[in-house]
Protein backbone atom coordinates (compact mmCIF):
# COMPACT_ATOMS: atom_id res chain seq x y z
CA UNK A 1 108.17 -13.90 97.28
CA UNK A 2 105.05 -15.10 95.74
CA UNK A 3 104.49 -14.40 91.96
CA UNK A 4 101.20 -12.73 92.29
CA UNK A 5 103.66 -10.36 95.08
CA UNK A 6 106.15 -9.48 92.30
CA UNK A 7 103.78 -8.57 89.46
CA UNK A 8 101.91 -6.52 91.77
CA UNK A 9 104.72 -4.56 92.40
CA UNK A 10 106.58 -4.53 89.11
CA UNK A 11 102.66 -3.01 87.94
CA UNK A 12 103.19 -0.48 90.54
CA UNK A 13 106.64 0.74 89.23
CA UNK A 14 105.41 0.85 85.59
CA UNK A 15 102.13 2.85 86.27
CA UNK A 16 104.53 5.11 88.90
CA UNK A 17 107.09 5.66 85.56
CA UNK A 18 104.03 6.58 83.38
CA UNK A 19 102.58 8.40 85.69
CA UNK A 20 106.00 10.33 85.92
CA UNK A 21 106.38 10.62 81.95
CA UNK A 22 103.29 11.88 81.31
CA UNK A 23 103.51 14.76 84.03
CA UNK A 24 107.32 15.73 82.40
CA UNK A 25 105.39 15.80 79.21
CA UNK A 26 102.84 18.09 80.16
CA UNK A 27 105.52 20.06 82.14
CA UNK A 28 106.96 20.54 78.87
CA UNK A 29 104.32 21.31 76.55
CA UNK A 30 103.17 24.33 78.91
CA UNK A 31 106.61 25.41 79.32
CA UNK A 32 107.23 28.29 76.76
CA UNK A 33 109.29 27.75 74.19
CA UNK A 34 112.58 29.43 73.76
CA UNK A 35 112.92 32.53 71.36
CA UNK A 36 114.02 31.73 67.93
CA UNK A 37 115.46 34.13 65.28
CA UNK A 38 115.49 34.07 61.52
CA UNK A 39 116.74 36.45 58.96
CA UNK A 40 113.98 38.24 57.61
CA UNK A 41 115.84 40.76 55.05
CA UNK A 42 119.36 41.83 55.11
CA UNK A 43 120.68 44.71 52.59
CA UNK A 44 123.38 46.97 52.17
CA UNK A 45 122.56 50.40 52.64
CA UNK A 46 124.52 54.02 52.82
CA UNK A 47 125.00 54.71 56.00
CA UNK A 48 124.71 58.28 54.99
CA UNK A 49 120.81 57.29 54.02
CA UNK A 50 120.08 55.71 57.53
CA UNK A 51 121.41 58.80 59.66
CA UNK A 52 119.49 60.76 57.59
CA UNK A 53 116.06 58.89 58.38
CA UNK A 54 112.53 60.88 59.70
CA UNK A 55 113.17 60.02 63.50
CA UNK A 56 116.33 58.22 63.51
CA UNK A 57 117.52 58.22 67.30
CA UNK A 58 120.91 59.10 67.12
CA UNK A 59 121.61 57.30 70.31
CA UNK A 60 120.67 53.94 68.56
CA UNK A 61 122.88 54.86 65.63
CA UNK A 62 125.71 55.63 67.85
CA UNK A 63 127.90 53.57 66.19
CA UNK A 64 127.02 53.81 62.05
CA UNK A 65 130.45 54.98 60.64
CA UNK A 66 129.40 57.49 57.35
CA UNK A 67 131.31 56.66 54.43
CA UNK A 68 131.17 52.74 55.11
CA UNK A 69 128.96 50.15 53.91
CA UNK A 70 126.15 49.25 56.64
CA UNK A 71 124.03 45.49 56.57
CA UNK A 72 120.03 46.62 57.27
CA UNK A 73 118.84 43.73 59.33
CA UNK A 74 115.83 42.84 59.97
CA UNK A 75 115.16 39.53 61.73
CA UNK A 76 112.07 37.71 62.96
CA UNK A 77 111.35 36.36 66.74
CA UNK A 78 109.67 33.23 65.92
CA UNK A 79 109.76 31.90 68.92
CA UNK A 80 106.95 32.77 72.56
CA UNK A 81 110.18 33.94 74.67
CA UNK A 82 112.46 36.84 74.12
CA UNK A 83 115.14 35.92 71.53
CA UNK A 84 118.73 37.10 71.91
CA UNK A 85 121.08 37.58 69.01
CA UNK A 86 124.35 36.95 71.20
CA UNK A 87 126.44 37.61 68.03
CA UNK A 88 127.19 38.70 64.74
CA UNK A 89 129.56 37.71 62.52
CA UNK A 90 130.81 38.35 58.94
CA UNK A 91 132.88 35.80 56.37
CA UNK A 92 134.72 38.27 53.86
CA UNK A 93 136.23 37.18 50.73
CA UNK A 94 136.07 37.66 46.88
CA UNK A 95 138.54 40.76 47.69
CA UNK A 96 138.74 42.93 44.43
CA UNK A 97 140.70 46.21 44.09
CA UNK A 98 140.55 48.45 41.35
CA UNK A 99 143.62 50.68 41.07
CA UNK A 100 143.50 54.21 39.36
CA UNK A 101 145.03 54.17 35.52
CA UNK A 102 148.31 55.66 36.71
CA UNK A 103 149.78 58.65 34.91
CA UNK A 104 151.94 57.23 31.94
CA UNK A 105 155.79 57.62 31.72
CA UNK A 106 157.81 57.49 28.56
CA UNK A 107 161.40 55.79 29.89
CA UNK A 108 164.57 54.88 27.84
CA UNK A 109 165.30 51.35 29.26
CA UNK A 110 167.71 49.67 27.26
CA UNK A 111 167.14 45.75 26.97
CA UNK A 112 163.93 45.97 28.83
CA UNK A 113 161.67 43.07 28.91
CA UNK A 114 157.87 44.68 28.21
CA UNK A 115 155.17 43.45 30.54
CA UNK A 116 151.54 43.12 29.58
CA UNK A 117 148.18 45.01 30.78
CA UNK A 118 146.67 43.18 34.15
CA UNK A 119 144.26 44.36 36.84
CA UNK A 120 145.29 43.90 39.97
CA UNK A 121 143.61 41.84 42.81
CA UNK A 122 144.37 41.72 46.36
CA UNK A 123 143.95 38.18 48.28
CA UNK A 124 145.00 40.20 51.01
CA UNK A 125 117.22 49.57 66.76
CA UNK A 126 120.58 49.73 66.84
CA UNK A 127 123.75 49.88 65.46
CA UNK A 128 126.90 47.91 65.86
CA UNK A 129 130.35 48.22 64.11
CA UNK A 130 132.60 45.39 62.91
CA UNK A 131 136.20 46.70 62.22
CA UNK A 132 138.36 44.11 60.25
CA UNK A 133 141.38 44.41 57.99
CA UNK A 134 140.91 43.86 54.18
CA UNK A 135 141.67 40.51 54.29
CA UNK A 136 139.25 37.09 53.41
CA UNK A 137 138.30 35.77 57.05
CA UNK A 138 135.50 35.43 59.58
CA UNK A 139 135.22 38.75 62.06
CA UNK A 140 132.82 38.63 64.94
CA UNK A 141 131.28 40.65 67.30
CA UNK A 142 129.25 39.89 70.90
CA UNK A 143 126.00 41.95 70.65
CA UNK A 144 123.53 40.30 73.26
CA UNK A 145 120.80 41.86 70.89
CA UNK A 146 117.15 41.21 72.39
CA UNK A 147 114.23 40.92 70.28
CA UNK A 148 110.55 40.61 71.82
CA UNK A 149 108.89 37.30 71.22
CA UNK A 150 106.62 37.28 68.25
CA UNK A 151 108.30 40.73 66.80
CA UNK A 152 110.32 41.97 63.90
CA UNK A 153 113.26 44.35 65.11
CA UNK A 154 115.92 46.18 62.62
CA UNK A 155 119.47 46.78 63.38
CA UNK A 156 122.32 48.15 61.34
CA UNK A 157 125.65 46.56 61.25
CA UNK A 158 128.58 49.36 59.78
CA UNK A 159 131.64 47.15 57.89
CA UNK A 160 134.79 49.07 58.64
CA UNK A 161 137.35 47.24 56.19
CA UNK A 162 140.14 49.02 57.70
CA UNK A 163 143.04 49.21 55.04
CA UNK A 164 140.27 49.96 52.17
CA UNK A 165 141.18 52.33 49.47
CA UNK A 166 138.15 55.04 49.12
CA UNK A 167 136.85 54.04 45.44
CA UNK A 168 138.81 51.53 44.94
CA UNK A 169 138.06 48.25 46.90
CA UNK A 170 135.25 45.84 46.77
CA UNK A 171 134.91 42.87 48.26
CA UNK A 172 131.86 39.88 49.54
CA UNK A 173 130.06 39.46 52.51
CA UNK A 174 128.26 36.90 54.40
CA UNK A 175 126.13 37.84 57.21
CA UNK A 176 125.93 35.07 60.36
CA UNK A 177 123.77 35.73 63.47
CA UNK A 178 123.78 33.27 66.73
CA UNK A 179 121.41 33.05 68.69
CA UNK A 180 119.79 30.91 71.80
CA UNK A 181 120.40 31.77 75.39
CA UNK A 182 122.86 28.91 75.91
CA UNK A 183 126.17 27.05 74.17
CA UNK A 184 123.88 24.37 73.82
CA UNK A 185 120.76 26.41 72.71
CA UNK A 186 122.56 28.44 70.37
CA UNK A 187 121.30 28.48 66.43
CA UNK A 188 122.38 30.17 63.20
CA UNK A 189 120.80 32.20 60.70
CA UNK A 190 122.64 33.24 57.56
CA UNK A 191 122.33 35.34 54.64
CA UNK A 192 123.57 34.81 50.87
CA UNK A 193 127.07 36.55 50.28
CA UNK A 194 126.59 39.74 49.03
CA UNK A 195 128.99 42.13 47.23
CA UNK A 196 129.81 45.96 48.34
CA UNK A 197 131.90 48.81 47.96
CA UNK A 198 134.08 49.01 50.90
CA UNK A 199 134.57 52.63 51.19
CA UNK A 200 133.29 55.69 49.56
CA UNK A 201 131.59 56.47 45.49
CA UNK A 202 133.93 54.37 43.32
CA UNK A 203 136.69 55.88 41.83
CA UNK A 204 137.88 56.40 37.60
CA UNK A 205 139.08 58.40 35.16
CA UNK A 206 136.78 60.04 32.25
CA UNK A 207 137.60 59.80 29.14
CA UNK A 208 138.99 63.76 28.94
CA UNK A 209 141.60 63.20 31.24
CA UNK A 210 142.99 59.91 29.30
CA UNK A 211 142.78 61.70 26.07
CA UNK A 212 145.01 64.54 27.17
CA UNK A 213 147.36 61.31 28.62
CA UNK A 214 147.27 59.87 25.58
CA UNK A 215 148.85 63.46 24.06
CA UNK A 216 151.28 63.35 26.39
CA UNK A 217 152.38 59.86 25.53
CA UNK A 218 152.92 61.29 22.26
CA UNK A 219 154.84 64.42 22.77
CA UNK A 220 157.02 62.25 24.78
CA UNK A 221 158.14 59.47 22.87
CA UNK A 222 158.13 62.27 19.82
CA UNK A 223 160.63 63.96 22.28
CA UNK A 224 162.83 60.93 22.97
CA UNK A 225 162.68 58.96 19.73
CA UNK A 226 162.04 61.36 16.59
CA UNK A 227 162.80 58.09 14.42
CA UNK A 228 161.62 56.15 16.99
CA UNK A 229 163.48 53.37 18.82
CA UNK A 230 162.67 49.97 20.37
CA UNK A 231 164.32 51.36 23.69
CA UNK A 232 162.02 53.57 24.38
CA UNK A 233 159.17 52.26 26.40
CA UNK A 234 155.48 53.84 28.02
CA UNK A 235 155.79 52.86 31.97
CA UNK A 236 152.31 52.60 33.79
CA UNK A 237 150.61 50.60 36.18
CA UNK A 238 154.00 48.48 37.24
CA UNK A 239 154.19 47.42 32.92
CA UNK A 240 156.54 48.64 30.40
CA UNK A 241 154.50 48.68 26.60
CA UNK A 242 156.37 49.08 23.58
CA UNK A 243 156.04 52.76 22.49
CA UNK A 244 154.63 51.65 18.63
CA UNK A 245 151.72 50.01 21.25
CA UNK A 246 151.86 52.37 24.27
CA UNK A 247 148.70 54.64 23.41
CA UNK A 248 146.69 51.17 22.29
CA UNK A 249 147.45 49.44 25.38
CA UNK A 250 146.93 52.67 27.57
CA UNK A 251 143.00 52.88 26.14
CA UNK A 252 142.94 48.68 26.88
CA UNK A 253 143.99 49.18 30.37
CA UNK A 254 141.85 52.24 30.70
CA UNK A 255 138.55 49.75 29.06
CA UNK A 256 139.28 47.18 31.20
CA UNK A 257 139.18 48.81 34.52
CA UNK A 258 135.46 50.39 33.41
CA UNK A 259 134.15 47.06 32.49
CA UNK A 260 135.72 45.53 35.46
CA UNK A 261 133.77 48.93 37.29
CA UNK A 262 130.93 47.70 35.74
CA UNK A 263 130.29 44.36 36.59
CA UNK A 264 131.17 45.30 40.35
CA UNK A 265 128.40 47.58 40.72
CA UNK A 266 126.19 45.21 39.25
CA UNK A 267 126.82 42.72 41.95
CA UNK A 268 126.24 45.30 44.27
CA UNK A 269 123.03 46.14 42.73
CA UNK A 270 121.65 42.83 43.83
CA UNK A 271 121.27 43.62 47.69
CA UNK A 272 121.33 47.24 47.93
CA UNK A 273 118.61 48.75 49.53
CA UNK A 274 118.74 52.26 47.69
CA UNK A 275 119.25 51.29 43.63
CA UNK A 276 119.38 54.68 42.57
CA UNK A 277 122.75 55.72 43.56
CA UNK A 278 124.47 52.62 41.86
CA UNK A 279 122.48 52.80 39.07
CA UNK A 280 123.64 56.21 38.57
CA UNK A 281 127.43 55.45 38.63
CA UNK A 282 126.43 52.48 36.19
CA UNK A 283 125.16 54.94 34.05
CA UNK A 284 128.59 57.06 34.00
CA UNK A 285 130.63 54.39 33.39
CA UNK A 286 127.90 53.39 30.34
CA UNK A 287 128.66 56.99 28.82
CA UNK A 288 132.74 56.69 29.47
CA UNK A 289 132.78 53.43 28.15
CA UNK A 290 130.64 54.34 24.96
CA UNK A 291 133.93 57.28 24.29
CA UNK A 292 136.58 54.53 24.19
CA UNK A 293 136.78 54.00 20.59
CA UNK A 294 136.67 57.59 20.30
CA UNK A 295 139.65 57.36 22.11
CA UNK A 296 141.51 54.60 19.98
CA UNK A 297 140.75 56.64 16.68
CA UNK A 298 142.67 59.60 19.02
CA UNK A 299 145.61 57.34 19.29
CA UNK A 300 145.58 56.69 15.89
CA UNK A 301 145.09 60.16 14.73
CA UNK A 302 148.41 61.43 16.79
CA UNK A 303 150.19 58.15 14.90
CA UNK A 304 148.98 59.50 11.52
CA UNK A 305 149.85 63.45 12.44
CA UNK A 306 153.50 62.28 12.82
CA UNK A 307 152.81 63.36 16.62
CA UNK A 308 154.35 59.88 17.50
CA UNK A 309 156.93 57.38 15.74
């Protein structure tokens, strides 16, 4: 075949695969681009609060369990196509559980070995529920959640921690959405961890109730030990404490468990979309902690009364 044959038709494929490139490219560039989600704001609300909203459709908030945490999402279409969250899912960890100051006991255990003070942690426009047991691990649900391209929509997710103690459990959250029509397509959005209470006000004692424990303490040991007596020990929270410390470590335990309270609440502070209420616990455990030394000079006013050995 000549040479001027074979460049003629080696031009021809070229300007055919051009011509082929640029009309995919312009295919493309009109065709509309796929929906796209982002996180716009996510908070931890009552759920209480968002059943009790002007004009909430209770058909939408079907499924917003009262009593439970509840994620208030609101996420962005960025996309010219309908976006679709196909999924939610939630990493838990940082489990923390606060147990109650349990009544003291005053016990005769001969040769027992006293333990210290220690707070207990466990490493154990719509709505949507996640149930999940108390435990640090990812928990998803399929949610096929539409959102209009160009828009801003708001759902609420309730976290049902299913072996939570009311008042006494806490624990953090991450938030993960997935989007995209397709395996292929699909992208994530996700939200800083956040802390919250998994179930219920929180829970403690005020400083009335320890007081008249610490009395008791007295009377007992008084009771069982008029000269006193190295056997005789003050039982609570799973530790035996010396009786000539009992009372002390009773108002250290009792301290600890409101500062530990404390900081808690704080972290929930941070995302919660309604401050108030936390802020208002915060301030009750301000006041209770502010009567603790009130409560050590108690101790040491039944030591000096003769009340106690």
């Amino acid at each position: 075949m000549p040479v001027e044959v074979i460049v003629s038709v080696v031009g021809g494929l070229a300007t055919a695969v051009a011509a082929a490139i640029a009309a995919w490219a312009a295919l493309r560039a009109r065709r509309k681009l796929d929906g796209e989600i982002s996180l716009f704001d996510v908070s931890v609300n009552e759920s209480e609060a968002v059943l009790a909203e002007r004009g909430a459709d209770v058909h939408l908030l079907g499924e917003v369990v009262p009593d439970r945490p509840a994620l208030d999402i609101a996420v962005r279409n960025v996309g010219d196509r309908k976006g679709l969250v196909r999924r939610i899912r939630v990493e838990v960890k940082g489990l923390l559980h606060v147990p109650p100051v349990d009544p003291p006991n005053v016990v005769r255990m001969p040769g027992a070995r006293m333990g210290r003070v220690f707070e207990r942690r466990l490493g154990p426009s719509g709505s949507y529920a996640i149930n999940f047991p108390l435990c640090e691990s990812s928990y998803g649900k399929t949610v096929n959640h539409e959102i209009d391209p160009g828009d801003t929509d708001r759902f609420i997710l309730s976290l049902v921690a299913t072996e939570a103690v009311q008042g006494m459990d806490f624990y953090e959250v991450r938030l993960l959405l997935e989007g995209g029509r397709t395996r292929k397509a699909r992208k994530r959005a996700a939200s800083e961890p956040m802390t919250v209470l998994a179930y219920g006000p929180p829970s403690w004692e005020s400083p009335i109730v320890i007081k008249e424990r610490l009395s008791g303490i007295a009377d007992s040991v008084r009771e069982q030990a008029p000269q006193g007596g190295a056997e005789v020990a003050v039982l609570f929270n799973a530790a035996l404490h010396p009786n000539t410390t009992g009372m002390e470590d009773y108002v250290a335990f009792y301290e600890n468990k409101l500062e530990i309270l404390t900081a808690a609440l704080q972290a929930c502070l941070k995302h919660a979309a309604d401050e108030e209420r936390i802020r208002g616990w915060l301030d009750e455990l301000e006041r209770d902690l502010a009567e603790v030394e009130q409560l050590r000079r108690h101790a040491a006013e039944l030591r000096a009364s003769g009340c106690h050995p």
